[in-house]
Every structure is written in C-alpha cells, then in structure tokens.
Protein backbone atom coordinates (compact mmCIF):
# COMPACT_ATOMS: atom_id res chain seq x y z
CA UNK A 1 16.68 -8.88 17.87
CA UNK A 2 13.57 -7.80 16.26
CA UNK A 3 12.38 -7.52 12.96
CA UNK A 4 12.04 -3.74 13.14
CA UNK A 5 15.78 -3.40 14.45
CA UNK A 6 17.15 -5.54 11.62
CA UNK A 7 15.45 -3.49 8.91
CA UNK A 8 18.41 -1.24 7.22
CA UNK A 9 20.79 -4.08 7.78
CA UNK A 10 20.22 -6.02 5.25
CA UNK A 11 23.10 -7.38 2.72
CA UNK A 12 22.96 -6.25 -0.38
CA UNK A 13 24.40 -8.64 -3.11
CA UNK A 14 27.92 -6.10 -2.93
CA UNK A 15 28.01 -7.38 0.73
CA UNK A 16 26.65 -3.03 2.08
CA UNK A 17 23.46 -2.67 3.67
CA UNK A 18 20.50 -0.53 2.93
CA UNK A 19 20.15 2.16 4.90
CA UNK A 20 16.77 3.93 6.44
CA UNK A 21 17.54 6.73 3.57
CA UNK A 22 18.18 4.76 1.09
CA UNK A 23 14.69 2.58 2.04
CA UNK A 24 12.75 5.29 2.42
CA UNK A 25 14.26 6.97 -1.10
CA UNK A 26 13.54 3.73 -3.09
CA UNK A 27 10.17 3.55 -1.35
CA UNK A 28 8.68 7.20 -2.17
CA UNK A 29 8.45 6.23 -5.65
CA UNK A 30 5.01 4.77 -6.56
CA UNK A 31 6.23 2.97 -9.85
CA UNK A 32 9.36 1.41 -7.92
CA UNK A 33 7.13 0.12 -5.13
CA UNK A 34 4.81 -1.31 -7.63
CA UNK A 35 8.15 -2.92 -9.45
CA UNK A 36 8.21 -4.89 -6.16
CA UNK A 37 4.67 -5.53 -5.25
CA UNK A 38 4.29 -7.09 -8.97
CA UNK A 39 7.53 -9.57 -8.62
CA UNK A 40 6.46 -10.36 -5.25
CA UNK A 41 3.15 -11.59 -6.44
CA UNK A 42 4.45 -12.95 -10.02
CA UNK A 43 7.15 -15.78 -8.26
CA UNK A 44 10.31 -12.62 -8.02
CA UNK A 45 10.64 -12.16 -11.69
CA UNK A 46 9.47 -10.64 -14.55
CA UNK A 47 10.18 -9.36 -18.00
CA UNK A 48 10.80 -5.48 -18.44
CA UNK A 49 7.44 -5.36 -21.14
CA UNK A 50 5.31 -7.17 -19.00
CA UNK A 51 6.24 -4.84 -15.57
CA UNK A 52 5.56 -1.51 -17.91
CA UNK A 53 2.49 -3.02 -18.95
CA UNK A 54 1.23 -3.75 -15.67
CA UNK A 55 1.99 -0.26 -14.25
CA UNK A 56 1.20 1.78 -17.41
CA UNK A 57 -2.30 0.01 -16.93
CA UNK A 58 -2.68 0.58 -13.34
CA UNK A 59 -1.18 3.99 -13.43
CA UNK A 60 -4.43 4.90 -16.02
CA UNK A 61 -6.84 2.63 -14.27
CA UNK A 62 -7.70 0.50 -17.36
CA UNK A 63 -6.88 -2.75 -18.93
CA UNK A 64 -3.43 -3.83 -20.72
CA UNK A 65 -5.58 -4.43 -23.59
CA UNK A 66 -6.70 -0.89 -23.29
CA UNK A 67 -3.17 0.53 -23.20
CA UNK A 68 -2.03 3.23 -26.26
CA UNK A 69 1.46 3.21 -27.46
CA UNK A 70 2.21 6.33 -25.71
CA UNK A 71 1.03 5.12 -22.11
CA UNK A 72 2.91 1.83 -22.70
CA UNK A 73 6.15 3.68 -23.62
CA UNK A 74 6.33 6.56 -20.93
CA UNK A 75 6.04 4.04 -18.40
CA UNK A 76 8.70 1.98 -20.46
CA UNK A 77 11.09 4.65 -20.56
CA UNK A 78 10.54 5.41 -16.89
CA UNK A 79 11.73 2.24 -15.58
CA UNK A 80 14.30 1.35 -18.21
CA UNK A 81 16.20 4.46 -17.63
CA UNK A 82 15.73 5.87 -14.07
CA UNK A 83 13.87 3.03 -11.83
CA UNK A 84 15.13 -0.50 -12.29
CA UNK A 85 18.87 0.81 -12.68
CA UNK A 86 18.50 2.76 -9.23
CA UNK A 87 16.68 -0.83 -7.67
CA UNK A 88 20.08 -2.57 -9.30
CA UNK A 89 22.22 -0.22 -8.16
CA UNK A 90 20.85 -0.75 -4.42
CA UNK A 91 20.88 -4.39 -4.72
CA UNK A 92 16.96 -5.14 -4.42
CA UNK A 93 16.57 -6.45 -7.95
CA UNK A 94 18.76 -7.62 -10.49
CA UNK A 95 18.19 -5.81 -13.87
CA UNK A 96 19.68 -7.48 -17.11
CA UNK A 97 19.07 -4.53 -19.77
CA UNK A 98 20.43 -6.48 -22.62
CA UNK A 99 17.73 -9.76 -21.82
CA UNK A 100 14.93 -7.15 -20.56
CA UNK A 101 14.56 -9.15 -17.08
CA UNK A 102 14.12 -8.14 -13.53
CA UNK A 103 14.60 -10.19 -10.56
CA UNK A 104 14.50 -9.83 -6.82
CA UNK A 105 17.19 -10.07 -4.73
CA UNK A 106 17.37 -11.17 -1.00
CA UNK A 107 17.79 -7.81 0.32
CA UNK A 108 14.42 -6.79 -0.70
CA UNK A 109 13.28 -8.58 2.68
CA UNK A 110 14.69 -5.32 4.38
CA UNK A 111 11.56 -3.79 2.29
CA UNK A 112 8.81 -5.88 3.61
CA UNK A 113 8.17 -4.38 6.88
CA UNK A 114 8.10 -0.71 5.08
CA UNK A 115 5.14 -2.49 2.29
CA UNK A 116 3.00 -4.43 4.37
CA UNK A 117 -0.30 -2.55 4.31
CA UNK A 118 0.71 -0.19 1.47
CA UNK A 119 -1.79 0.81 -1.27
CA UNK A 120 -1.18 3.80 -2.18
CA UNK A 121 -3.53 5.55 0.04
CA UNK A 122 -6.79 4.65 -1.38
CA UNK A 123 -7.78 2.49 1.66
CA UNK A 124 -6.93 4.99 4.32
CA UNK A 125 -8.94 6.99 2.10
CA UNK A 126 -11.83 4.91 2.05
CA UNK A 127 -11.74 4.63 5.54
CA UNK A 128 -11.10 8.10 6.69
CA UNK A 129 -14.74 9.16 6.18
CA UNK A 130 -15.95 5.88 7.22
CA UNK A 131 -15.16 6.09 11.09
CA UNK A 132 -16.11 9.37 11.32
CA UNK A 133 -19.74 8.44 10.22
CA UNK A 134 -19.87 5.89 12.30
CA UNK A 135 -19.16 7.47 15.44
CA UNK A 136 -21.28 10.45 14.35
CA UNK A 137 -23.88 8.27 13.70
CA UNK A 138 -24.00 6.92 17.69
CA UNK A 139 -22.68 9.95 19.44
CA UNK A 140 -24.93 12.35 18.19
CA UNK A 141 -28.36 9.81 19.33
CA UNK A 142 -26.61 9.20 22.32
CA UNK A 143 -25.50 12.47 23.26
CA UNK A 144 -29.31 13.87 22.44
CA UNK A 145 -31.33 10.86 23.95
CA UNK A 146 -29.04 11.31 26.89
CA UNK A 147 -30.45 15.35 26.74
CA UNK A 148 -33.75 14.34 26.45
CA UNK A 149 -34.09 15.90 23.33
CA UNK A 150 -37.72 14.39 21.71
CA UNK A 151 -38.22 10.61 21.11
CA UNK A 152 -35.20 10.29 21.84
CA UNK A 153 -35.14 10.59 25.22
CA UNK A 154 -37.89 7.35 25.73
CA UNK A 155 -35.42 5.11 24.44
CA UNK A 156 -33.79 2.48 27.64
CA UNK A 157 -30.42 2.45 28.43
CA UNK A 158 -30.33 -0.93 27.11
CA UNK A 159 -31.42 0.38 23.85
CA UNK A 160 -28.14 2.97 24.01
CA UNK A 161 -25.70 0.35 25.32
CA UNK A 162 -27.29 -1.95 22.25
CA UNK A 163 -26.33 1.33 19.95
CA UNK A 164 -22.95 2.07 21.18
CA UNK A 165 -21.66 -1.55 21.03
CA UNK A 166 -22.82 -2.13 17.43
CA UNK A 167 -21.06 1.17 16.65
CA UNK A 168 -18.04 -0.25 18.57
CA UNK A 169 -17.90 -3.17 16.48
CA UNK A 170 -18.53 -1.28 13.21
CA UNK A 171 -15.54 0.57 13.84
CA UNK A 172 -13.73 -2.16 14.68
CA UNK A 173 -14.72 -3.75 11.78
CA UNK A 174 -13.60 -0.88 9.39
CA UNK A 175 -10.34 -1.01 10.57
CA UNK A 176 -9.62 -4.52 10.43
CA UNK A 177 -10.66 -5.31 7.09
CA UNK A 178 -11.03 -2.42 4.80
C-alpha cells in the first residue's frame, strides 16, 4: 500500500482512526495547523504559553516581544478552550490542561501528507503573478518577432530558441523553489 491509501487509517491513541472528515476538519483551522507545524519543529512538545505566543505573534506579523496582553490572551483563550481539546479529543496531541503541555501523538503522521507544502497561501501567492510574467514576458517577443512586427523581426531563431528556453527554466525555477 501507499502512503496516500493509508492516510485516514491511522490509530488514534483510543485504538479509532481518523477519518478524511475528521482530517480535513482539524486541518481548515489555521491556528490548529500551526499547533502542529510548531511541535513538529520544536522536538513534539511544547508548553500551552509558549504555543499562544508563537501564534499570537505570527497571527499579527510581529515579534513575541512585541505582543500586548490582549493579542497574547485571545490567542490563549482560543486554543485552551476550543483547539487543543478538539486535537485531544481526535488523538493527534495530548493536552494536559492542569500542567499547560501539549504533545504529539503518533497519529499525527496521518497529517503529514495533508501539510507538506502548506503555508498558508502566501507562496502560491507569490507565485501566481510570477509565472504569468514570465511567460508574458517570452510569448509576447516571440509571438511579435515571429509577426515581424519592428526590430523584432531581425532577431535569429537562435536568438528566440535562446529566449524561450531561459523562460522555460525561469518557470521551472519558480515552481521548484519559491
């Protein structure tokens, strides 16, 4: 088997198995997929404070240090109440209210596959005006040189075979690592 056919049957630490719903629910939520991204990248475990922090700051696209009371605590209240006991109730972390401590739980490898690549949008953003550009900016030579439209049309083909292919590879490029 795969790893796309296993996803959505993955134990859960009550021995079920998230479903595609039940993925795609705990997914849609930008603060619960940051929850994960963070204890993936802090060694699966974190304190409660220290998670809030980290979103509250990235949610207003400042510093921790930079943080007010209020931005600290919605984000707080947020996860203490309606996130991290929906990710323990689903078996992907383990949330101990009383000690203020979140940790990941096996099953959040059914997760991975759903993550990889996720940002939030910004770089699809980024490079949704990017490509277009690109190819705009060797079609429309191209297409006019190939018209004989002014100076255009003294250019060689090597010269347009030379254009097209470093377009190509821009593209390429883009997509690969932005």
């Amino acid at each position: 088997m795969s790893n796309l056919e296993d996803i959505g049957k993955q134990p859960r630490s009550n021995g079920s198995v998230l479903t595609k719903g039940e993925i795609f629910d705990l997914l849609k939520n930008s603060r619960r997929r940051k929850i994960l991204e963070y204890l993936r990248e802090h060694d699966g475990s974190a304190k409660l404070d220290e998670l809030a922090e980290h979103i509250a700051a990235d949610e207003n696209d400042i510093t921790v240090q930079q943080l007010s009371s209020d931005q600290r605590k919605r984000v707080y209240i947020g996860l203490y109440q309606c996130h991290l006991p929906k990710m323990d109730t689903l078996g992907v972390v383990e949330y101990d209210k009383n000690r203020g401590t979140v940790e990941l739980q096996d099953s959040v490898s059914s997760l991975v596959p759903y993550m990889e690549g996720t940002d939030d949008g910004n770089e699809s953003e980024e490079r949704s005006w990017m490509i277009p550009a690109v190819a705009t900016g060797v079609l429309v030579p191209v297409g006019l040189g190939t018209l004989g439209v002014g100076a255009l049309s003294t250019i060689p083909p090597a010269g347009w075979t030379l254009l097209s292919v470093v377009g190509i590879v821009l593209i390429v490029f883009i997509q690969q690592f932005t």
